[in-house]
Protein backbone atom coordinates (compact mmCIF):
# COMPACT_ATOMS: atom_id res chain seq x y z
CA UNK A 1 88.17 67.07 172.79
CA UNK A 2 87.61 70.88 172.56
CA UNK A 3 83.84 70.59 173.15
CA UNK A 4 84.94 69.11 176.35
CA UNK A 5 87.03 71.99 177.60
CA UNK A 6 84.88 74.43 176.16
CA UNK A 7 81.59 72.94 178.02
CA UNK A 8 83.66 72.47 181.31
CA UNK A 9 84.75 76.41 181.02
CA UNK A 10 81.31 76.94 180.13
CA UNK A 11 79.86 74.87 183.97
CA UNK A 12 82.70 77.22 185.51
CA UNK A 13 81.38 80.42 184.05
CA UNK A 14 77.76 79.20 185.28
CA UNK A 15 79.00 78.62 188.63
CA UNK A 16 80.70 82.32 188.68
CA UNK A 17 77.18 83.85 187.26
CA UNK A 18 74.35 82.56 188.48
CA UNK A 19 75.23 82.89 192.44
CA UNK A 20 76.15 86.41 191.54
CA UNK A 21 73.16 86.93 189.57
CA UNK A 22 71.32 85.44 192.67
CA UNK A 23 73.27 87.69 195.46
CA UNK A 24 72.50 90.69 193.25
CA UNK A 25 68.56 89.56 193.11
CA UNK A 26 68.20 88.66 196.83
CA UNK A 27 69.97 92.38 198.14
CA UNK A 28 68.25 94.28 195.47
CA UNK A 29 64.74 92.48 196.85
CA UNK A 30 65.85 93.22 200.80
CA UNK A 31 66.79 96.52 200.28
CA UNK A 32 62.85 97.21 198.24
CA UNK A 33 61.46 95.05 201.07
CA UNK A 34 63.05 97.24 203.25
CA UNK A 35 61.40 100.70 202.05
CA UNK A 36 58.65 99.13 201.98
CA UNK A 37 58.19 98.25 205.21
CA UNK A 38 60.21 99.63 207.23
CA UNK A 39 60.77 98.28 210.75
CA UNK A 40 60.16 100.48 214.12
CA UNK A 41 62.16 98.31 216.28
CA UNK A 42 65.72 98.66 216.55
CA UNK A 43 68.15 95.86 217.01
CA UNK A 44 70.15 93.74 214.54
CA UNK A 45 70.07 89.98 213.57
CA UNK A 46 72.76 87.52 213.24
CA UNK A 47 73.61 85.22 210.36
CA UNK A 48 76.22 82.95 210.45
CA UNK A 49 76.67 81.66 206.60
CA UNK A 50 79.30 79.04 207.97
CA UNK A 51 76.14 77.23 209.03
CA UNK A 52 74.87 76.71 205.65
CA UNK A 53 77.87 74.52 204.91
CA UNK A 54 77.36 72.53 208.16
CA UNK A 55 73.36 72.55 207.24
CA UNK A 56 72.74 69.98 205.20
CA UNK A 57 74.63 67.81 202.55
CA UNK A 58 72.48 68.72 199.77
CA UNK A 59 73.56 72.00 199.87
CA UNK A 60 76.49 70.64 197.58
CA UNK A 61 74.52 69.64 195.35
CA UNK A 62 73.17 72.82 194.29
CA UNK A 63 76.87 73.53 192.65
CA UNK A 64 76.57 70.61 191.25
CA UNK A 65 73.93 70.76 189.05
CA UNK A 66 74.88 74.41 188.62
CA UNK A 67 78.18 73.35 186.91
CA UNK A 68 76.42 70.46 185.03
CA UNK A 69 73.36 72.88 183.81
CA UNK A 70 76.10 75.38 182.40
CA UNK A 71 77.93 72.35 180.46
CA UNK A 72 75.20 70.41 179.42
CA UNK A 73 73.80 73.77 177.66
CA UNK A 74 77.36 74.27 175.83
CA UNK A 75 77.79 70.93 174.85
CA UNK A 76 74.75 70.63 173.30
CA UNK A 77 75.10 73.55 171.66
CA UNK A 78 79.04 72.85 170.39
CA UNK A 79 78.06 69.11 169.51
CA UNK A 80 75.24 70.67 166.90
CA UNK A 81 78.21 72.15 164.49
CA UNK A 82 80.34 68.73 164.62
């Protein structure tokens, strides 16, 4: 029963990590992109991240398999010692 909780804590931590892990990668990579070729028109663009929601259904399953990656991982690795 504790490999259980301890994998499902383990999908949650996954699902914390990795999209902050992925945030941190994509602004690091604008902001280099961004000194690197730097734009001579000024003007702004706008993003509307509710739209990624209404987007496309698969976009849930991205969590999904984020949790299940992270669990899978720990309960392999918990069900060696038993």
């Amino acid at each position: 029963m504790m490999i259980y909780v301890k994998s499902i804590l383990a999908g949650l931590l996954t699902l914390i990590v990795v999209p902050v892990g992925l945030l941190v990668i994509v602004v690091v990579g604008m902001v280099i992109y961004a000194l690197v070729h730097p734009t001579s028109v000024e003007g702004s663009i706008g993003w509307d991240p509710i739209s990624l929601v209404r987007m496309n259904p698969m976009f849930w399953s991205v969590p999904v398999f984020i949790f299940f990656t992270g669990f899978i991982w720990e309960y392999r690795r918990l069900a060696k010692w038993h």
